[in-house]
N, C-alpha and C. Protein backbone atom coordinates (compact mmCIF):
# COMPACT_ATOMS: atom_id res chain seq x y z
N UNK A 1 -120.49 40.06 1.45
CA UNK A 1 -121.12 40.68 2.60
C UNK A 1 -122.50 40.08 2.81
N UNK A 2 -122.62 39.86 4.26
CA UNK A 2 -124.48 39.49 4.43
C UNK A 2 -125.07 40.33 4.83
N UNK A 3 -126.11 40.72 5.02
CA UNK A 3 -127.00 41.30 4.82
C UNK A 3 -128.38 40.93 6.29
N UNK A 4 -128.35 41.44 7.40
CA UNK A 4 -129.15 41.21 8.49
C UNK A 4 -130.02 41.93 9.00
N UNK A 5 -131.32 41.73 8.86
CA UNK A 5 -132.58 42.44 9.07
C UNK A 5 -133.32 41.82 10.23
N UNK A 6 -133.24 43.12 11.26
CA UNK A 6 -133.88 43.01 12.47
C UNK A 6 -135.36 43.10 12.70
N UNK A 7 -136.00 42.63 13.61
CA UNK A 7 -137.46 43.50 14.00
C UNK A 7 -136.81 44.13 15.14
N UNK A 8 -137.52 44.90 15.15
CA UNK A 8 -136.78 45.53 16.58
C UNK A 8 -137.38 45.20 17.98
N UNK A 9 -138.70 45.15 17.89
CA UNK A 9 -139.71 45.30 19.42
C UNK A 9 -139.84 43.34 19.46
N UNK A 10 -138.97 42.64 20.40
CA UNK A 10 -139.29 41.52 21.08
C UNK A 10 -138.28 40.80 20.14
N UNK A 11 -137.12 41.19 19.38
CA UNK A 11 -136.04 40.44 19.11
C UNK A 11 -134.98 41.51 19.46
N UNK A 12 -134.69 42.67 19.19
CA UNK A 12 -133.70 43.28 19.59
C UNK A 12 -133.62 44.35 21.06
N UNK A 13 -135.29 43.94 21.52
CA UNK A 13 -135.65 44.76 23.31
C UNK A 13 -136.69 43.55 23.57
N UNK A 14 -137.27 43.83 24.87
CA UNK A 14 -137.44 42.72 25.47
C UNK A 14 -138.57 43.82 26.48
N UNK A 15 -139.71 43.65 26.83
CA UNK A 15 -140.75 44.49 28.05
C UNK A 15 -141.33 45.69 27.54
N UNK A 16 -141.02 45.73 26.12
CA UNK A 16 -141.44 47.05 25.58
C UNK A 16 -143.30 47.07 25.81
N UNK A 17 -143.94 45.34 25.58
CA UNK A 17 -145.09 45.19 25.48
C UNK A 17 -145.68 45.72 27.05
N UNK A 18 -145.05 45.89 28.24
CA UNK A 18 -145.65 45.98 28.99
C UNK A 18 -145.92 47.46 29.22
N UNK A 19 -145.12 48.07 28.26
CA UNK A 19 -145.49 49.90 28.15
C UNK A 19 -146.48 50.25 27.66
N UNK A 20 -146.75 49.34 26.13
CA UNK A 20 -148.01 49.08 25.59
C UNK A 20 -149.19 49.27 26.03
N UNK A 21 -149.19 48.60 27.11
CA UNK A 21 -150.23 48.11 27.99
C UNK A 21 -150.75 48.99 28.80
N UNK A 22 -149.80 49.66 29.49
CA UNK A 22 -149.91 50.55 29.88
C UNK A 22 -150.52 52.07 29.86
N UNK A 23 -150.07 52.28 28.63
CA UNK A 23 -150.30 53.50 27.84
C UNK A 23 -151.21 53.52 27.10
N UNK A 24 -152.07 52.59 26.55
CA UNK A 24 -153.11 51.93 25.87
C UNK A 24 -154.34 51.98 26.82
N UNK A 25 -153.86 51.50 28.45
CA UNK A 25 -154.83 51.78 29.60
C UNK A 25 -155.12 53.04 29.93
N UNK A 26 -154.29 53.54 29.87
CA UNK A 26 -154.16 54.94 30.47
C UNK A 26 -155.28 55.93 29.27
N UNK A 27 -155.01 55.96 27.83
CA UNK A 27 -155.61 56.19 26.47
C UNK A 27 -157.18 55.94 26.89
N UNK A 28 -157.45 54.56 27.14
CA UNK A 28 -158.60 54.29 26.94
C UNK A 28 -159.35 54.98 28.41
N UNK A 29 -159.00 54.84 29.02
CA UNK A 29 -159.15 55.53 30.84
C UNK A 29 -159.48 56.72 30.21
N UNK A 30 -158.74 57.78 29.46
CA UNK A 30 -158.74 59.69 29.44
C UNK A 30 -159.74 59.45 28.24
N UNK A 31 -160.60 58.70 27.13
CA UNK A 31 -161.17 58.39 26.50
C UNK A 31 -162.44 58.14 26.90
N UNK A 32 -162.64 57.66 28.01
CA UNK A 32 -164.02 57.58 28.62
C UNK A 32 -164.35 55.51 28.53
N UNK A 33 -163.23 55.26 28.10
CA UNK A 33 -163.67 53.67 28.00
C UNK A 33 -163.73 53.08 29.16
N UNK A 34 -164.60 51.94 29.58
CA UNK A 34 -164.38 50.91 30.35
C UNK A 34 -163.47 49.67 29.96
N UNK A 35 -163.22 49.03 28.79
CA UNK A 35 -162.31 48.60 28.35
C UNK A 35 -161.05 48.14 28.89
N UNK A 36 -160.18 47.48 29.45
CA UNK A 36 -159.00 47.66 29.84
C UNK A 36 -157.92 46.17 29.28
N UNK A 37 -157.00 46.33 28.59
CA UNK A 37 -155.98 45.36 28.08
C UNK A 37 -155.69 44.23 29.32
N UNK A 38 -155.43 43.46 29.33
CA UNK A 38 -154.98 42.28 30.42
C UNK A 38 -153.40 41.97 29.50
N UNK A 39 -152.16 41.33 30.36
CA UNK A 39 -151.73 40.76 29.48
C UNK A 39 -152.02 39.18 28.89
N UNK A 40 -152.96 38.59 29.06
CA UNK A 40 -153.19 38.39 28.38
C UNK A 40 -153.10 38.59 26.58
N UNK A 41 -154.12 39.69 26.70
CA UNK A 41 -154.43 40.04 25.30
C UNK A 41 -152.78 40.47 24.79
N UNK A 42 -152.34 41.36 25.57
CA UNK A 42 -150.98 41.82 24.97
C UNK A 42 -150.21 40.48 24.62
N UNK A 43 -150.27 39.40 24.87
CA UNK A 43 -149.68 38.11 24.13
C UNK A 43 -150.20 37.71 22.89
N UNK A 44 -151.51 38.05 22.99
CA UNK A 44 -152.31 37.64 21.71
C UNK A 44 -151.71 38.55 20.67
N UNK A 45 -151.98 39.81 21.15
CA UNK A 45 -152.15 41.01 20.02
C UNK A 45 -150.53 41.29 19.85
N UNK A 46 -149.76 40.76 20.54
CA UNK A 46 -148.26 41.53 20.27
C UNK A 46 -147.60 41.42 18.88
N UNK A 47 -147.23 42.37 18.23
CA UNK A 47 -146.74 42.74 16.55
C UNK A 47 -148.13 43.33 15.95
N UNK A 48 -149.08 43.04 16.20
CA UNK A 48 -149.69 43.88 15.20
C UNK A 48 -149.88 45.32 15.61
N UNK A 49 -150.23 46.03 14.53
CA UNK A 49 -150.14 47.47 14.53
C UNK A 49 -151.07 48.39 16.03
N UNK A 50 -150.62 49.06 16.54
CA UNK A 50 -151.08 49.51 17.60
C UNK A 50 -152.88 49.93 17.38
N UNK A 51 -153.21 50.96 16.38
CA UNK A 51 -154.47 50.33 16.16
C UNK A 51 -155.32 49.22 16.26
N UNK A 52 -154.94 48.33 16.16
CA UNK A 52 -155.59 47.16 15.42
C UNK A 52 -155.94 46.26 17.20
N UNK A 53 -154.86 46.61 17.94
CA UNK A 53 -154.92 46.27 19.70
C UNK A 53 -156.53 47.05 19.74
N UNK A 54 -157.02 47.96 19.74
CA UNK A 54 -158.07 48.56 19.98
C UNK A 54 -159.33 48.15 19.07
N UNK A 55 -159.21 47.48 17.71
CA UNK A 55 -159.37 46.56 16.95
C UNK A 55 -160.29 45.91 17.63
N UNK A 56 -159.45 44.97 18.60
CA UNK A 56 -159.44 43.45 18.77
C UNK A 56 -160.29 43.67 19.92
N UNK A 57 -160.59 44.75 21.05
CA UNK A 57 -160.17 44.70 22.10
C UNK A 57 -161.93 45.72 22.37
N UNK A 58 -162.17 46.48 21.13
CA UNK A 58 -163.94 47.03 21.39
C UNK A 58 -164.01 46.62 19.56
N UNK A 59 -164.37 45.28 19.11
CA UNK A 59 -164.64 45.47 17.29
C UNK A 59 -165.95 46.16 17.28
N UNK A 60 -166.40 46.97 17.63
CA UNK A 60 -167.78 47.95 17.63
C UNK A 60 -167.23 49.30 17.58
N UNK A 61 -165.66 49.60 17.38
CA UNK A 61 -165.18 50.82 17.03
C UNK A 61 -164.81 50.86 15.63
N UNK A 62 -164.81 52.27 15.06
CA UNK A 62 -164.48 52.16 13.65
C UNK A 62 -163.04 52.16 13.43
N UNK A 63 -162.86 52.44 11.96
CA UNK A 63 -160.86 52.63 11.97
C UNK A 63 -160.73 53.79 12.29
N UNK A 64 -161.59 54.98 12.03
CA UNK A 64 -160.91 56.30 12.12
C UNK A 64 -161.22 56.37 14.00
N UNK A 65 -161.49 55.56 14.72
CA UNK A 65 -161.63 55.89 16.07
C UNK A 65 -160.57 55.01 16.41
N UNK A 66 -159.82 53.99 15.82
CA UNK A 66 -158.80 53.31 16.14
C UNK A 66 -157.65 53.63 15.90
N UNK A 67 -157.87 54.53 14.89
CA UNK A 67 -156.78 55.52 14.30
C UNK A 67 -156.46 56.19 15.32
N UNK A 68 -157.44 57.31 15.61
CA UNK A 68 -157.23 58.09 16.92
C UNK A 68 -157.18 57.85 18.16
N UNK A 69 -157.29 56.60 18.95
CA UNK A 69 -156.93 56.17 19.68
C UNK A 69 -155.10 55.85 19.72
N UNK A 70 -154.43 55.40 18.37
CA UNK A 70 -153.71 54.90 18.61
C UNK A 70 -152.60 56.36 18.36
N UNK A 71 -153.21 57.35 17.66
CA UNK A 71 -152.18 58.74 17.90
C UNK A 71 -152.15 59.07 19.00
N UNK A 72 -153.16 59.03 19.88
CA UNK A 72 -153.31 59.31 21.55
C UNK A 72 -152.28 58.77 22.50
N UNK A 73 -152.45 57.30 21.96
CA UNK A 73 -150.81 56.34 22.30
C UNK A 73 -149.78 57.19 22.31
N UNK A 74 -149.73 57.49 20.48
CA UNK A 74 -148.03 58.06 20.52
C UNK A 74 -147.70 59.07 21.31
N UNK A 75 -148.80 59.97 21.14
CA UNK A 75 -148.42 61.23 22.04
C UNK A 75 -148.89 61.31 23.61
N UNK A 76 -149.24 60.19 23.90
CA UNK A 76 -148.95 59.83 25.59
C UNK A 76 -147.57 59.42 25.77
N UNK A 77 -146.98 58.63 24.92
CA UNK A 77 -145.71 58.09 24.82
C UNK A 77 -145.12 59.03 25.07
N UNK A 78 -145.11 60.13 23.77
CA UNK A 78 -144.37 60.99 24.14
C UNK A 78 -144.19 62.22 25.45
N UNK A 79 -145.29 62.33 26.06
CA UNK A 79 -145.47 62.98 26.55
C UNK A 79 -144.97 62.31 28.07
N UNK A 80 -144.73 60.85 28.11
CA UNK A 80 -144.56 60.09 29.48
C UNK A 80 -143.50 59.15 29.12
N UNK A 81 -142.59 59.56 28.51
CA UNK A 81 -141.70 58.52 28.24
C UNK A 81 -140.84 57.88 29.01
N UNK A 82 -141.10 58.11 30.57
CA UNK A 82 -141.05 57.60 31.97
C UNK A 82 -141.23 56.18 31.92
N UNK A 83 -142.57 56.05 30.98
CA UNK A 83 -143.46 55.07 30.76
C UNK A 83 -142.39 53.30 29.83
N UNK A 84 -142.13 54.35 29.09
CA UNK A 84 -141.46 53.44 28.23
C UNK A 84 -140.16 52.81 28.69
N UNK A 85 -139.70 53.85 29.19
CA UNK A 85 -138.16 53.79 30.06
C UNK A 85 -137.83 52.69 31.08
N UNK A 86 -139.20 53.04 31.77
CA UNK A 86 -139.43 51.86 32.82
C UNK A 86 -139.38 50.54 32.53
N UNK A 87 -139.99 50.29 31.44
CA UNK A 87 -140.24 49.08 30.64
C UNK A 87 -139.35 48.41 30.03
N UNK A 88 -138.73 48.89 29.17
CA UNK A 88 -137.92 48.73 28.09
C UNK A 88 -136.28 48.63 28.30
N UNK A 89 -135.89 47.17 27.60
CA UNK A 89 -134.24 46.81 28.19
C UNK A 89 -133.96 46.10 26.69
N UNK A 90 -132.68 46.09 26.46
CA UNK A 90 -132.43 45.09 25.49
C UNK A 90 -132.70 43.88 25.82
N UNK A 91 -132.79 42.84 24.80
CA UNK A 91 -132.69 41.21 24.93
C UNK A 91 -131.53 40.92 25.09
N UNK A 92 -131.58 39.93 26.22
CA UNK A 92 -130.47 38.61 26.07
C UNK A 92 -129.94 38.97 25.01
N UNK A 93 -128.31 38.90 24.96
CA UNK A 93 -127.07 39.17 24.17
C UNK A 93 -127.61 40.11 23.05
N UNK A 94 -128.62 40.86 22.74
CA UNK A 94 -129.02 41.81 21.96
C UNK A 94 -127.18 42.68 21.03
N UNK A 95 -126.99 42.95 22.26
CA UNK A 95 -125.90 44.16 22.41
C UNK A 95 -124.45 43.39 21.84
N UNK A 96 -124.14 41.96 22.30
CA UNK A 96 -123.46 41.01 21.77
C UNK A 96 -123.47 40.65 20.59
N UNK A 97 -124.65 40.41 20.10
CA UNK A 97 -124.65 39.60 18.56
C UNK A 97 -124.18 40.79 17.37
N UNK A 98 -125.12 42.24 18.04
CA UNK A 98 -125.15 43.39 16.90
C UNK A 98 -124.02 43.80 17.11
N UNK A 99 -122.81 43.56 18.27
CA UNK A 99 -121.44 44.06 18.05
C UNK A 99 -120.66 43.20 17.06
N UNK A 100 -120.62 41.79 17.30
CA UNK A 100 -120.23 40.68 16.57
C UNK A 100 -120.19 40.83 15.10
N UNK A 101 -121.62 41.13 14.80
CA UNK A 101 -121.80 41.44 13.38
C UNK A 101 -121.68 42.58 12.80
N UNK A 102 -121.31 43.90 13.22
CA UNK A 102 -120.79 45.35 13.61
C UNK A 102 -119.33 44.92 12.82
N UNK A 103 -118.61 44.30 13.93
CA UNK A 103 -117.13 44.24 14.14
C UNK A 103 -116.97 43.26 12.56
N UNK A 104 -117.79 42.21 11.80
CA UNK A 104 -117.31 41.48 10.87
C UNK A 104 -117.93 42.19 9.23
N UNK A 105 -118.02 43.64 9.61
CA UNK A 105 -118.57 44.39 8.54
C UNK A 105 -119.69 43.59 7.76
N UNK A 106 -120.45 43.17 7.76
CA UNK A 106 -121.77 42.92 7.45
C UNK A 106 -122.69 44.08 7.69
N UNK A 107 -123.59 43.92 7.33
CA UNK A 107 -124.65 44.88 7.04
C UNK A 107 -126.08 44.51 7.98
N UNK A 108 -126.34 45.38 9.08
CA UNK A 108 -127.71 45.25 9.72
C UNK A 108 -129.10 46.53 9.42
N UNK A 109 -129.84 46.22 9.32
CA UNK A 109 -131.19 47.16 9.23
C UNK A 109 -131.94 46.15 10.52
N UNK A 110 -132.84 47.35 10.66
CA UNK A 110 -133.72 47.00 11.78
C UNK A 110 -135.04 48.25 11.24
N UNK A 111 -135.87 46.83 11.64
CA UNK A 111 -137.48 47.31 11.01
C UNK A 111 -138.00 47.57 12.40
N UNK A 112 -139.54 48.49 12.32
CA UNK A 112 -140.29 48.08 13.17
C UNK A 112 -142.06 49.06 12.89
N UNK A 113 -142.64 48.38 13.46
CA UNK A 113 -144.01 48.77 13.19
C UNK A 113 -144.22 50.13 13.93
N UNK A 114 -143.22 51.06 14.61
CA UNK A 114 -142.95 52.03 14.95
C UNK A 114 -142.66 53.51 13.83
N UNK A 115 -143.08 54.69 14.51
CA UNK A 115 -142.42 55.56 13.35
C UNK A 115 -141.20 56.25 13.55
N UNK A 116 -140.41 56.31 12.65
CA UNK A 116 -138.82 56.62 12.62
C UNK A 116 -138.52 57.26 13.46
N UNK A 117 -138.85 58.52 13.88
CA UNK A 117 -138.42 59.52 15.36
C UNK A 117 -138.86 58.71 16.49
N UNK A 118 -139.78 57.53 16.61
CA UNK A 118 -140.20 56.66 17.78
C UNK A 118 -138.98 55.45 17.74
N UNK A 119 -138.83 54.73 16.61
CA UNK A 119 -137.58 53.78 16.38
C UNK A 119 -136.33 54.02 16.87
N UNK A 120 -135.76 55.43 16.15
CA UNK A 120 -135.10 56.16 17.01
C UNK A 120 -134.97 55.84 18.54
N UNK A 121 -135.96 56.68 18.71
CA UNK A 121 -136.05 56.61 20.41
C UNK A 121 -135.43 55.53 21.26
N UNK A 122 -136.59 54.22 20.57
CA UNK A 122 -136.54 52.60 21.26
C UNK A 122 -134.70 52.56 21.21
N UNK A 123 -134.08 52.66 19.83
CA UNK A 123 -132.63 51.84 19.54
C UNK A 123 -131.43 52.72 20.99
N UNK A 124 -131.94 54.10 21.00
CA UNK A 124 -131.26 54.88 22.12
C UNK A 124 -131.15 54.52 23.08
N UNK A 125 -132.81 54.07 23.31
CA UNK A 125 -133.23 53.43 24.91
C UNK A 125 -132.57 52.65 25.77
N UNK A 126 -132.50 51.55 24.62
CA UNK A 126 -131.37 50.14 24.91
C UNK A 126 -130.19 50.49 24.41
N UNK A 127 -129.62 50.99 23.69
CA UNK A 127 -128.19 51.66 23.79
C UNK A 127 -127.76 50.57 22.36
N UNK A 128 -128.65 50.55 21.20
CA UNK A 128 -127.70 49.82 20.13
C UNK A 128 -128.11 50.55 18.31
N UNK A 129 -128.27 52.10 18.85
CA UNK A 129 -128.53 52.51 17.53
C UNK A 129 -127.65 52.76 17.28
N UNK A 130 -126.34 52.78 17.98
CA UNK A 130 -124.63 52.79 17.09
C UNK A 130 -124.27 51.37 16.16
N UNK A 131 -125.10 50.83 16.08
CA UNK A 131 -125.07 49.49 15.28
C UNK A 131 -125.85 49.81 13.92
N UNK A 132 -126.28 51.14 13.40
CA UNK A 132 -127.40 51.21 12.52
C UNK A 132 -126.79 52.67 12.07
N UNK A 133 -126.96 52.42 10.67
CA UNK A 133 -126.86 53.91 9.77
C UNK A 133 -128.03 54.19 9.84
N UNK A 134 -128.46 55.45 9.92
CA UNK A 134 -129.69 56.16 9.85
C UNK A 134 -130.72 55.33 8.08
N UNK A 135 -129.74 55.53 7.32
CA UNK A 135 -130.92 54.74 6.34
C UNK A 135 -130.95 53.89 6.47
N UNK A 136 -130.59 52.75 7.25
CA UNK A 136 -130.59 51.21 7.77
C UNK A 136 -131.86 51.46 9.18
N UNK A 137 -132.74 52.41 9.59
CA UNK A 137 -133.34 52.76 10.29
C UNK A 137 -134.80 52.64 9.86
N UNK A 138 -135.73 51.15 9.65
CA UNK A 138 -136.60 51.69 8.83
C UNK A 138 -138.21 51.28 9.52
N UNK A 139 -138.84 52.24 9.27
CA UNK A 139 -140.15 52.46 10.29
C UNK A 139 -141.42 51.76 8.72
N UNK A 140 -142.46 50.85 9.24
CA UNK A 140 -143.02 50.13 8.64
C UNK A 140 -144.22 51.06 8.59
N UNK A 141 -145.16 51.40 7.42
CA UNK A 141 -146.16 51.80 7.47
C UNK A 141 -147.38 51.80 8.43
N UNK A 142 -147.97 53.02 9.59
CA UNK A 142 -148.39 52.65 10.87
C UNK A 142 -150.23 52.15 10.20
N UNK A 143 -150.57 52.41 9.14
CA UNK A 143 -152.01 51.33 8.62
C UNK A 143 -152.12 51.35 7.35
């Protein structure tokens, strides 16, 4: 048997970054910042930890204000998941390859810098968390 380990955000979905962006604007907007992401930066900064975007983006903030900026994220997310919806599609043959390898009993996990009830969410979104056992579901430490 082999053994296949996904990332999930920009190999197994595809526009998720432009929710990012979004919701990150919106954060820093109800925050009182002038600040605002370009994509640009979302090319630069894409994979690293959602903190660390706010990081890059005022380095005259501390961690525990980057921290809380980036819980503000999640629970805008959650609270507008309109947001994400809009955004967010599988990749090119995404849905193809993980049936392929589904159907030849091999083994897939899928990581992501997301937390597990959010991972969740994303694999629903695009329609391929029937490709994944729940402990094959694994959310990467958020700092």
């Amino acid at each position: 048997m082999k053994l296949f380990v996904w990332d999930f955000h920009g190999v197994l979905e595809k526009d998720n970054e432009k929710a990012v962006i979004e919701i990150s604007n919106a954060v820093l907007a109800n925050a009182g910042y002038k600040e605002r992401f370009t994509e640009e930066d979302n090319e630069r900064l894409y994979g690293l930890k959602w903190y660390q975007y706010f990081q890059r983006l005022i380095p005259t903030l501390s961690n525990d204000v980057c921290l809380k900026l980036q819980a503000d994220c999640f629970k805008y997310a959650e609270d507008h998941l309109e947001v994400l919806a809009k955004h967010i599609k599988p990749n090119d043959y995404a849905i193809d390859v993980l049936k392929e390898i589904a159907q030849s009993k091999n083994q897939q996990i899928v990581i992501s810098n997301s937390r597990q009830r959010d991972l969740i969410w994303f694999l629903d979104a695009v329609k391929v968390r029937k490709f994944f056992n729940e402990e094959h579901i694994v959310p990467l430490p958020l700092h």
